[in-house]
Protein backbone atom coordinates (compact mmCIF):
# COMPACT_ATOMS: atom_id res chain seq x y z
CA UNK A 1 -45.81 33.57 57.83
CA UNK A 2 -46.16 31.87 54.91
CA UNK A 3 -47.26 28.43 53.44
CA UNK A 4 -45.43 26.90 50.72
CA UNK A 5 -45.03 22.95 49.74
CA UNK A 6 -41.09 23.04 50.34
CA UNK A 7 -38.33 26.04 50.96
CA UNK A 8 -35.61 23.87 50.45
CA UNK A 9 -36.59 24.70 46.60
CA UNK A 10 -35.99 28.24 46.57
CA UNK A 11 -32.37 28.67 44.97
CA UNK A 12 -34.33 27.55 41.35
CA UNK A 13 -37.17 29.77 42.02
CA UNK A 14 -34.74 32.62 42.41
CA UNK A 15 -32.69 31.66 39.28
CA UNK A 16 -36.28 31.78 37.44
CA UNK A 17 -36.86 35.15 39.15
CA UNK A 18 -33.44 36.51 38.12
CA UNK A 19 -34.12 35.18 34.51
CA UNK A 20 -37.25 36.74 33.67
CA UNK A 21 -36.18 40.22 35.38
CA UNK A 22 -33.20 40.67 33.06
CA UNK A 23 -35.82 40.53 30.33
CA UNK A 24 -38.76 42.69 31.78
CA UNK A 25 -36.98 45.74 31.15
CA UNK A 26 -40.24 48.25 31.57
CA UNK A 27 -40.76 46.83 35.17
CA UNK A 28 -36.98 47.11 36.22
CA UNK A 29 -37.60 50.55 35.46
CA UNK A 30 -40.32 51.20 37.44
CA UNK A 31 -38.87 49.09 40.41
CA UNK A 32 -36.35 51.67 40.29
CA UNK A 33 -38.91 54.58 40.82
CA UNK A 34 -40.74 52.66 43.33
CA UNK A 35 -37.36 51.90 45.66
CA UNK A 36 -37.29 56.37 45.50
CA UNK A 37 -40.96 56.89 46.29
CA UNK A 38 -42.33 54.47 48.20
CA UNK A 39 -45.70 55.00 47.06
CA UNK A 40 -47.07 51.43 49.06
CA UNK A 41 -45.76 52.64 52.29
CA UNK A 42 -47.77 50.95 54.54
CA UNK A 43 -50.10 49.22 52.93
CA UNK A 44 -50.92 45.61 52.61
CA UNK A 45 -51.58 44.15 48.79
CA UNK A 46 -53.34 40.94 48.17
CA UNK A 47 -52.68 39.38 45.03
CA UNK A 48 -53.72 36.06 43.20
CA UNK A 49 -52.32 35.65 40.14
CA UNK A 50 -50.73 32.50 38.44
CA UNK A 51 -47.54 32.14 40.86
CA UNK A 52 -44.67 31.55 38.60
CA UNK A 53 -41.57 33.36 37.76
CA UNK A 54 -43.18 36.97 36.42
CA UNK A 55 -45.31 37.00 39.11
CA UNK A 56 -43.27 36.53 41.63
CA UNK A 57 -40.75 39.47 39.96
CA UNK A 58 -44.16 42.15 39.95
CA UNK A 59 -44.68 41.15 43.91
CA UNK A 60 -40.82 42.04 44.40
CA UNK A 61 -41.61 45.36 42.35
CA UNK A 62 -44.65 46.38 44.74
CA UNK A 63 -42.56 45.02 47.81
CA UNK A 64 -39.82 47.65 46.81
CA UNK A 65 -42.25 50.39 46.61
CA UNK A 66 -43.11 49.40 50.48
CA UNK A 67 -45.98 47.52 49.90
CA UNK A 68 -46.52 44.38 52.71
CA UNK A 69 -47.20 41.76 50.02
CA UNK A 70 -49.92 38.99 51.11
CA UNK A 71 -49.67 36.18 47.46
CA UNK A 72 -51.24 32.82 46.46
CA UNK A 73 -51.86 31.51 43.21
CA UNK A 74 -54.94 31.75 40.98
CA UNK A 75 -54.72 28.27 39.70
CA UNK A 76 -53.39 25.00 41.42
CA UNK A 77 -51.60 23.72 38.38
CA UNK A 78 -49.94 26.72 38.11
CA UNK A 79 -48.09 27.70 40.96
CA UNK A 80 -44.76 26.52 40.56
CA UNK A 81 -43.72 25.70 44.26
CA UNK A 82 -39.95 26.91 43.74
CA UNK A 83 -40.97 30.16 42.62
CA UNK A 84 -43.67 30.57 45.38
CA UNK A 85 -40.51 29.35 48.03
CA UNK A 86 -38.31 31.60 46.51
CA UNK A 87 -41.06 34.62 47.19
CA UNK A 88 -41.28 33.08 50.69
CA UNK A 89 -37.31 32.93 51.41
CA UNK A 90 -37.56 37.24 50.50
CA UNK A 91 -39.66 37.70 53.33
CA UNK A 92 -43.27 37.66 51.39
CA UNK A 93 -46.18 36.34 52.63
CA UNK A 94 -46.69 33.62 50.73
CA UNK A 95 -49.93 30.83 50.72
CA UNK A 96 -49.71 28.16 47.59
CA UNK A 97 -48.47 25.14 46.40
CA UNK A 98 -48.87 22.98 43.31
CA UNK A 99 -51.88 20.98 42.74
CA UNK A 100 -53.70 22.03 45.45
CA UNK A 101 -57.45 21.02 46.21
CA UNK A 102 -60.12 22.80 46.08
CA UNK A 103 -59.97 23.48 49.86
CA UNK A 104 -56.38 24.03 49.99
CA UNK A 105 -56.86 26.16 47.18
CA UNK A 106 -59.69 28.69 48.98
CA UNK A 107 -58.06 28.28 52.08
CA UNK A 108 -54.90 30.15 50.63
CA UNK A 109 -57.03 32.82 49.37
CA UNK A 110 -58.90 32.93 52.73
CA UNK A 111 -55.70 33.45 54.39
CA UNK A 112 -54.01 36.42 51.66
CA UNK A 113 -58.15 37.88 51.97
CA UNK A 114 -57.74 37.56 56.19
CA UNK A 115 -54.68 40.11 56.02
CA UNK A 116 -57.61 43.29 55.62
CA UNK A 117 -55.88 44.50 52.27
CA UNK A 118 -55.94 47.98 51.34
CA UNK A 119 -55.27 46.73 47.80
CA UNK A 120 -56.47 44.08 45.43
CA UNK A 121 -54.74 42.38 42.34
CA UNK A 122 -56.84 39.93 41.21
CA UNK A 123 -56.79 37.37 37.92
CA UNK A 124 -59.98 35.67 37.81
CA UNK A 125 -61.97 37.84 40.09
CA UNK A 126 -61.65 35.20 43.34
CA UNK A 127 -60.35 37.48 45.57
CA UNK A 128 -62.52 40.17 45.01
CA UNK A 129 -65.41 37.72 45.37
CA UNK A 130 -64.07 36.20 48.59
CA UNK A 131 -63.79 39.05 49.98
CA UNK A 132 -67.61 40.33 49.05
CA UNK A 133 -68.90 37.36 50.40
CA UNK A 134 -67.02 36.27 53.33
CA UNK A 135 -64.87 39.50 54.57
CA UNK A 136 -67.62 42.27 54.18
CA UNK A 137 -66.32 43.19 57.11
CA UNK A 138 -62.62 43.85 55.43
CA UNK A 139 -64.32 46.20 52.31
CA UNK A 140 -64.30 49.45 54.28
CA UNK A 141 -59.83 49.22 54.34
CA UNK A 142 -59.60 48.32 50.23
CA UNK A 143 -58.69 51.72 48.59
CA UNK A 144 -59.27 49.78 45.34
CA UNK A 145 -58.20 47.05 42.86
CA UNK A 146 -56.70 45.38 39.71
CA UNK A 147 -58.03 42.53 37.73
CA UNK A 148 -55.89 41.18 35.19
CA UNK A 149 -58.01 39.11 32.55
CA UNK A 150 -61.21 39.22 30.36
CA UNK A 151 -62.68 36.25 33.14
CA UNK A 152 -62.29 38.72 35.90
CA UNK A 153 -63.74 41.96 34.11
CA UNK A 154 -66.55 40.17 33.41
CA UNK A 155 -67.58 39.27 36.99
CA UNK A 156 -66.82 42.63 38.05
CA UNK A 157 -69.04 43.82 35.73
CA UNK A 158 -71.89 42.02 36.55
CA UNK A 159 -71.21 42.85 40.51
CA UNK A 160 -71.25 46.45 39.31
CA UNK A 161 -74.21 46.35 37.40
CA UNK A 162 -75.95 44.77 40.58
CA UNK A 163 -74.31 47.53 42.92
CA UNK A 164 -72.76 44.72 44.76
CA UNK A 165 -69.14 45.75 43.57
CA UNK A 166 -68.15 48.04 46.94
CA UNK A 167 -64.76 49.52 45.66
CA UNK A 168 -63.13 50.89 42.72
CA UNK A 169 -61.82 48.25 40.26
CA UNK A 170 -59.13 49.09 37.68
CA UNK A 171 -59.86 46.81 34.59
CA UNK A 172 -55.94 46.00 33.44
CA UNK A 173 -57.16 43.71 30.77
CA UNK A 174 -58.28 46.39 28.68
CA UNK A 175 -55.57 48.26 28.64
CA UNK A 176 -54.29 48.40 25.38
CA UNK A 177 -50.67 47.38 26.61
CA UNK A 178 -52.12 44.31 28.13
CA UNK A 179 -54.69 42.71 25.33
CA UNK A 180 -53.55 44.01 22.13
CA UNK A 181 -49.87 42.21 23.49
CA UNK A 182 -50.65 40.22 26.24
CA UNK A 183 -53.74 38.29 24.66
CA UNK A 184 -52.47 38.16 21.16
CA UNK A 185 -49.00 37.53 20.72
CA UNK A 186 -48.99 35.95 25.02
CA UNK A 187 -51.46 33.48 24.41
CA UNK A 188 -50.75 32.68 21.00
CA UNK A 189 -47.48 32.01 21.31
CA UNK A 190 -47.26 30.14 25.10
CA UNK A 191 -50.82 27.95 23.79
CA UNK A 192 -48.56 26.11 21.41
CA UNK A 193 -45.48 25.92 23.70
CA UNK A 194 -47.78 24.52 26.14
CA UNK A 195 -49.91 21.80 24.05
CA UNK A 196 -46.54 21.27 21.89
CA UNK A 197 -44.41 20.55 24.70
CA UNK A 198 -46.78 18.62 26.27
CA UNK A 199 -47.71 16.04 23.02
CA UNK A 200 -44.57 16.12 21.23
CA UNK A 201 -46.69 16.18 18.38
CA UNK A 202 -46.51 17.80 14.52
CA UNK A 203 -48.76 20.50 13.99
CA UNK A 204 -47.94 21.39 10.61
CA UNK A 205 -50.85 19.99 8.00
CA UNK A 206 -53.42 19.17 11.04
CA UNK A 207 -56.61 20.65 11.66
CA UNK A 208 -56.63 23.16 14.56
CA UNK A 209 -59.90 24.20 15.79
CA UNK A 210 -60.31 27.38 17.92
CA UNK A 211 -63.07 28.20 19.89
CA UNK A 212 -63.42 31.83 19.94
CA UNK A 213 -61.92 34.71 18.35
CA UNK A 214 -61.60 37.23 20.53
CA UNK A 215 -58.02 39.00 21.04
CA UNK A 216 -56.68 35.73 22.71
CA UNK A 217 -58.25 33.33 20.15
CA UNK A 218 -57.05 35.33 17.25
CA UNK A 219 -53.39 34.89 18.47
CA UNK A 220 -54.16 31.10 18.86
CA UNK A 221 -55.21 30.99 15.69
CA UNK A 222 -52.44 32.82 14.01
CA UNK A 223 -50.07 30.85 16.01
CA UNK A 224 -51.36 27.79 13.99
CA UNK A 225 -51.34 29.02 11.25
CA UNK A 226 -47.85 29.90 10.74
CA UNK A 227 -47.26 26.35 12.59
CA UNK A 228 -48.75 24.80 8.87
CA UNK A 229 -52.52 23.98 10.77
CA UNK A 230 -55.46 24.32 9.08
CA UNK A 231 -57.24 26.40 10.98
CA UNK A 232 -61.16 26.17 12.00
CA UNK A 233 -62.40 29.16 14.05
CA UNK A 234 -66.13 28.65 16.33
CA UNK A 235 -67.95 31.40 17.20
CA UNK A 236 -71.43 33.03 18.64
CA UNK A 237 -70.60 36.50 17.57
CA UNK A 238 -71.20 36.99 13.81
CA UNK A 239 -68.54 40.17 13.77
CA UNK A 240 -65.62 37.94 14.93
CA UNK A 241 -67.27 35.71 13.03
CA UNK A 242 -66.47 37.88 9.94
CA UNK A 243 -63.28 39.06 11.32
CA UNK A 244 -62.34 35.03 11.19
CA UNK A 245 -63.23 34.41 7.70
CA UNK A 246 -61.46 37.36 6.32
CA UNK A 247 -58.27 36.11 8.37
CA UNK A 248 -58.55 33.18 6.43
CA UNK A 249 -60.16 30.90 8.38
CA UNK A 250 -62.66 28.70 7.72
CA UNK A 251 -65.67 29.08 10.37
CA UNK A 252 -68.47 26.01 11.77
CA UNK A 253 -70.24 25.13 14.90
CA UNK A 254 -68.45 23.27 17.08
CA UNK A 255 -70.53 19.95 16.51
CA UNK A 256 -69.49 20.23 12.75
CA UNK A 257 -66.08 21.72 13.74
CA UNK A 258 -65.45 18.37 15.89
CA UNK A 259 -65.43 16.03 13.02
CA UNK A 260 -62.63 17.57 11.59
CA UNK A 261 -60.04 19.07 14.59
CA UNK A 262 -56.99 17.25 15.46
CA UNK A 263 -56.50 19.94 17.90
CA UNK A 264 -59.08 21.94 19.98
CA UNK A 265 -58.48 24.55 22.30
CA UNK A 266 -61.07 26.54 24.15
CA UNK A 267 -60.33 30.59 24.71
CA UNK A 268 -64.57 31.56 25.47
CA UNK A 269 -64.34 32.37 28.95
CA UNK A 270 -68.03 30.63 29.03
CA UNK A 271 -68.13 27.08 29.80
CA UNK A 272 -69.86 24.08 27.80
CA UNK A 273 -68.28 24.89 24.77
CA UNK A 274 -67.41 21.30 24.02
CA UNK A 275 -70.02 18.53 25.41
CA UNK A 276 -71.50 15.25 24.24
CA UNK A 277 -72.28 16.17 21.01
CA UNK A 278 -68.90 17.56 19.64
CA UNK A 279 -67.52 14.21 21.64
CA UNK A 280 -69.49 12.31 18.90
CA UNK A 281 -68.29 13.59 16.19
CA UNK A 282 -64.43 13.63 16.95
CA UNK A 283 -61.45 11.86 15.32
CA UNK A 284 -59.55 8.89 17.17
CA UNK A 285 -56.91 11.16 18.88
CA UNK A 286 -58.15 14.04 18.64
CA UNK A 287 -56.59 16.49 21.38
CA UNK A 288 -58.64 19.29 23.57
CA UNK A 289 -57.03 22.26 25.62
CA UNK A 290 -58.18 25.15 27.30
CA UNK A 291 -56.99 28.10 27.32
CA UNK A 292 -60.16 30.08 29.05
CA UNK A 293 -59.62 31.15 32.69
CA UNK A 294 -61.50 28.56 34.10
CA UNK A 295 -62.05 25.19 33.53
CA UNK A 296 -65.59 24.56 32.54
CA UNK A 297 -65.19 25.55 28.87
CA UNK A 298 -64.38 21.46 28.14
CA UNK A 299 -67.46 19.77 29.43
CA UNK A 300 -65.16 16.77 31.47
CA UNK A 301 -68.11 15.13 33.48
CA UNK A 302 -69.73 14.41 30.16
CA UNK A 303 -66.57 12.82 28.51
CA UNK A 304 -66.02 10.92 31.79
CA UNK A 305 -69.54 9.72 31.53
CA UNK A 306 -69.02 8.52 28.04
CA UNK A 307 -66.11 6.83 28.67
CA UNK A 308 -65.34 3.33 28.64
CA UNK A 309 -61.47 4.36 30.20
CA UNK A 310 -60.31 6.50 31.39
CA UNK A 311 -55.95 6.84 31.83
CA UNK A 312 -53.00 8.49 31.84
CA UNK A 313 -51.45 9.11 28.55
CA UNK A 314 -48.29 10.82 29.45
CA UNK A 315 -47.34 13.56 31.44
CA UNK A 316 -50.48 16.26 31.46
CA UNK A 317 -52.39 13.85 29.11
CA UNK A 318 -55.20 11.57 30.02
CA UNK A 319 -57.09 9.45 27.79
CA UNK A 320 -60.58 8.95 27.96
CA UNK A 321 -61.37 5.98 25.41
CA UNK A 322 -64.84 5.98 24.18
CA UNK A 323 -67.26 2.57 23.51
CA UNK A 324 -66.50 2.67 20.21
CA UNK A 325 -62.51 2.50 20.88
CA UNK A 326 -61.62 6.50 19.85
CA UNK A 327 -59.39 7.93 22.99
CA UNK A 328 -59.92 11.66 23.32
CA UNK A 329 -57.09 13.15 24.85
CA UNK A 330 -57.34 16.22 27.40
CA UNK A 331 -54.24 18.04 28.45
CA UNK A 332 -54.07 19.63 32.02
CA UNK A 333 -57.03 18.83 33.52
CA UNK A 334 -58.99 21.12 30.88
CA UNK A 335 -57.17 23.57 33.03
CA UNK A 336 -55.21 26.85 31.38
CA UNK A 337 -53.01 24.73 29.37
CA UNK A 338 -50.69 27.74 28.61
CA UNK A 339 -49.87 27.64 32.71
CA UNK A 340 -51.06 24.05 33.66
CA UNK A 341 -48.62 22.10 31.34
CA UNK A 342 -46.05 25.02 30.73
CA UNK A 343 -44.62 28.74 32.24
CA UNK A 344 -47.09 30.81 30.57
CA UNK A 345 -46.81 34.04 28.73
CA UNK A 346 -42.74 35.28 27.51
CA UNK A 347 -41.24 37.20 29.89
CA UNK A 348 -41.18 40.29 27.56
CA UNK A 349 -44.86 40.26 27.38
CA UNK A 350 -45.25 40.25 30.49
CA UNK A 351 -43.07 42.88 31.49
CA UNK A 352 -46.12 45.21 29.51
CA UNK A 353 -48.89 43.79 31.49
CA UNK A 354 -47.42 43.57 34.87
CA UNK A 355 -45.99 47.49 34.08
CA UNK A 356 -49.81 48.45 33.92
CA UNK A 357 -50.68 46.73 37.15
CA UNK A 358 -47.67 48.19 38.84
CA UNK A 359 -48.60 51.75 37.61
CA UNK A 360 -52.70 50.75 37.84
CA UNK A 361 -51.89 50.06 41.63
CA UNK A 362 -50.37 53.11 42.14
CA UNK A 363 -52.91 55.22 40.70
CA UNK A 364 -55.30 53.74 42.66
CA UNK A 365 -53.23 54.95 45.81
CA UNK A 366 -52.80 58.35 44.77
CA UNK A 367 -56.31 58.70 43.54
CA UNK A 368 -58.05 57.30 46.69
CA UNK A 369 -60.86 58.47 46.92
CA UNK A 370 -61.74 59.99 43.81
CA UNK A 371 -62.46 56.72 41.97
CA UNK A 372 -65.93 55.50 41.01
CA UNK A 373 -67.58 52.58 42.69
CA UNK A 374 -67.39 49.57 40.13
CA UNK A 375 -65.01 49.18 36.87
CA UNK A 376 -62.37 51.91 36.30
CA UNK A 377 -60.76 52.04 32.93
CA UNK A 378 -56.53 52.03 32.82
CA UNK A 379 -55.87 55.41 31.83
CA UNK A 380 -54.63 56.41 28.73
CA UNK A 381 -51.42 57.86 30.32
CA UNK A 382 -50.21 54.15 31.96
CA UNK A 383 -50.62 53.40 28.32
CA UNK A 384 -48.38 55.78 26.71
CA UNK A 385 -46.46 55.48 29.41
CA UNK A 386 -45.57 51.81 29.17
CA UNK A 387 -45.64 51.68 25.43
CA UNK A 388 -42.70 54.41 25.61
CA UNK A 389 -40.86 52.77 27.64
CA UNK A 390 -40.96 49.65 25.91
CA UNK A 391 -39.82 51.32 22.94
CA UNK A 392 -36.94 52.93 24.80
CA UNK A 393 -35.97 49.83 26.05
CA UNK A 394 -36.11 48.13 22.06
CA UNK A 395 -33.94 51.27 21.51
CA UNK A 396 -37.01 52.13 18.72
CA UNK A 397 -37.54 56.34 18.27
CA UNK A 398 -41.04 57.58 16.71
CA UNK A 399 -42.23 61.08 15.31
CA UNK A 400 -43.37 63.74 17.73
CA UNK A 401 -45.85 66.31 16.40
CA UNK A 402 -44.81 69.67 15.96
CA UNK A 403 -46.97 72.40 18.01
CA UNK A 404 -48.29 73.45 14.47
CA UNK A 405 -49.51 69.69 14.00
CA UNK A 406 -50.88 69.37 17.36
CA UNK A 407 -53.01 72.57 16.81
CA UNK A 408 -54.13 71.66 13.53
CA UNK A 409 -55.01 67.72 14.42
CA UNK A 410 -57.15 69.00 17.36
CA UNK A 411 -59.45 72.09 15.38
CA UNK A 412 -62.37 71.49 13.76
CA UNK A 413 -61.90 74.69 11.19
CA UNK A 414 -59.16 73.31 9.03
């Protein structure tokens, strides 16, 4: 059974499907293998991940290796409701819809959590918690899990450092096929599609100001660059801090930082990172985005607060004019703007990271039992493994040591 805002939409959800599979040529492949060996065979996989077109293709990838898939969305503005009928119309169980509340929203994770998965894919680390907290009565059937993003490893870690974390959890961020790709060029590249679709705005020779420069902020960053921004990088490590001036980028506190961004978008994964005082400070028209998993990183109660008027804009824009007459304009809610107000992350990029969850999963399954409690790193074969076949599918070749090589590159009496 599933629960989805219209089936009537599915034959575009399925065209969006079919799209994105033609270029995701690493999971095609290992669809193929998964058809042969069945390695989900009765099992039954929760996952919550943003429901749009690339997600929908990995759920058809772990259906075909015999998984029962149980799927909702891990953000209401981002579950496009043809793709999620389209999943529904295959024979998936399928519980979200666009813009959902925050009740609708837990009740569709309540009812993928209520299935008793024996697996876990995760973005954001809801399920997982849902299931701790609610459902300790489901833990003792979950061989294991997934999570996809930095948001998500970061919970998990804190549950494991508590020993409240009561299965093995495979940390897919950090795989170096998923954030070296995925949270670099990924972000970078669907950040701008999102906030430039969205304003219809130049960016060229305007003032872009990035809140931290982790792997996803430095491909924000870049991305702006090479758009003709000046770039501003914040920051409360004084590494990346480093890292960002040797870029090229200049590098204040965000309460300096606001007077001169036309463009600010948020990639912390810690919330307050603009409030009242960076408000202050900002141009008339200056435009904030997020781009952090949740969306707490743009303090919005305190803008409301301050506000004089508040209105919509345009389409994924509303204005919040100040006493003084500035408007401040926030796209999507302060939600993932990359998702909220667009389709997220190329197709080809995701065809890495989804290719480590598919082959994370399995792992899992043929490893049960012989995991550790709490935060499992991707091992380094998935990694070669998808890199390869990325290659192959680029039709790039690379060197292969010679036995001679690989003796002398591993001894310590050269």
């Amino acid at each position: 059974m599933s629960l989805v805002r219209d089936m009537s939409l599915y034959p575009s959800g399925e065209q969006k499907i079919d799209w994105v599979r033609a270029h995701m040529p690493v999971l095609r492949s290992i669809e193929e293998d998964f058809v042969k060996s069945k390695p989900f065979s009765g099992l039954r996989v929760a996952l919550s991940i943003h429901l749009e077109a690339k997600t929908a293709y990995l759920c058809l990838v772990l259906a075909s290796g015999g998984a029962e898939m149980f799927v909702t969305g891990s953000n209401p503005l981002s579950t496009q409701d043809d793709v999620a009928a389209a999943l529904a119309h295959k024979g998936l169980n399928v519980f979200a819809w666009y813009n959902a509340t925050a009740e609708e929203y837990t009740d569709h994770l309540r009812k993928v959590i209520s299935a008793s998965p024996n697996l876990i894919i995760d973005d954001g680390g809801d399920l997982v918690n849902l299931i701790h907290n609610e459902y300790p009565n489901l833990l003792k059937n979950v061989l294991g899990g997934c999570e996809e993003t930095t948001t998500g490893i970061i919970r998990l870690v804190s549950m494991a450092r508590e020993e409240k974390l009561k299965f093995p959890m495979i940390a897919v961020n950090n795989a170096k096929c998923k954030y070296l790709f995925d949270n670099r060029y990924g972000t970078g590249q669907s950040v701008w599609t999102g906030i430039n679709r969205t304003t219809n705005l130049i960016v060229a020779g305007k003032t872009a100001v990035v809140a931290g420069y982790g792997w996803c902020g430095k491909g924000v960053a870049m991305r702006a660059k090479a758009l003709g921004a000046k770039v501003i990088v914040t920051e409360i490590d004084p590494v990346k801090a480093m890292e960002a001036r040797m870029d090229g980028f200049d590098v204040y506190p965000m309460e300096k930082a606001a007077r001169y961004g036309d463009f600010f978008i948020t990639v912390t994964g810690c919330k307050d990172v603009i409030t009242e005082k960076a408000y202050k400070n900002m141009k008339d028209g200056a435009v904030l985005c997020n781009a952090g998993h949740f969306n707490v990183e743009i303090n919005l109660p305190e803008l409301e607060k301050m506000s004089v008027r508040i209105f919509k804009q345009r389409q994924n824009i509303m204005g919040y004019e100040l006493a003084d007459g500035r408007v401040i304009s926030v796209l999507a809610e302060g939600r993932l703007v990359n998702l909220a107000a667009g389709d997220g992350h190329p197709a080809e990029i995701m065809d890495m990271s989804f290719a480590v969850q598919a082959l994370s999963a399995e792992y899992i399954v043929k490893n049960q039992g012989k995991l550790k409690l709490g935060v499992n790193d991707v091992p380094e074969e998935i990694d070669r493994k998808v890199a390869l076949r990325k290659l192959k599918s680029w039709g790039t070749e690379i060197d292969v040591l010679t036995p001679e090589q690989e003796s002398y590159i591993n001894s310590w009496n050269v």
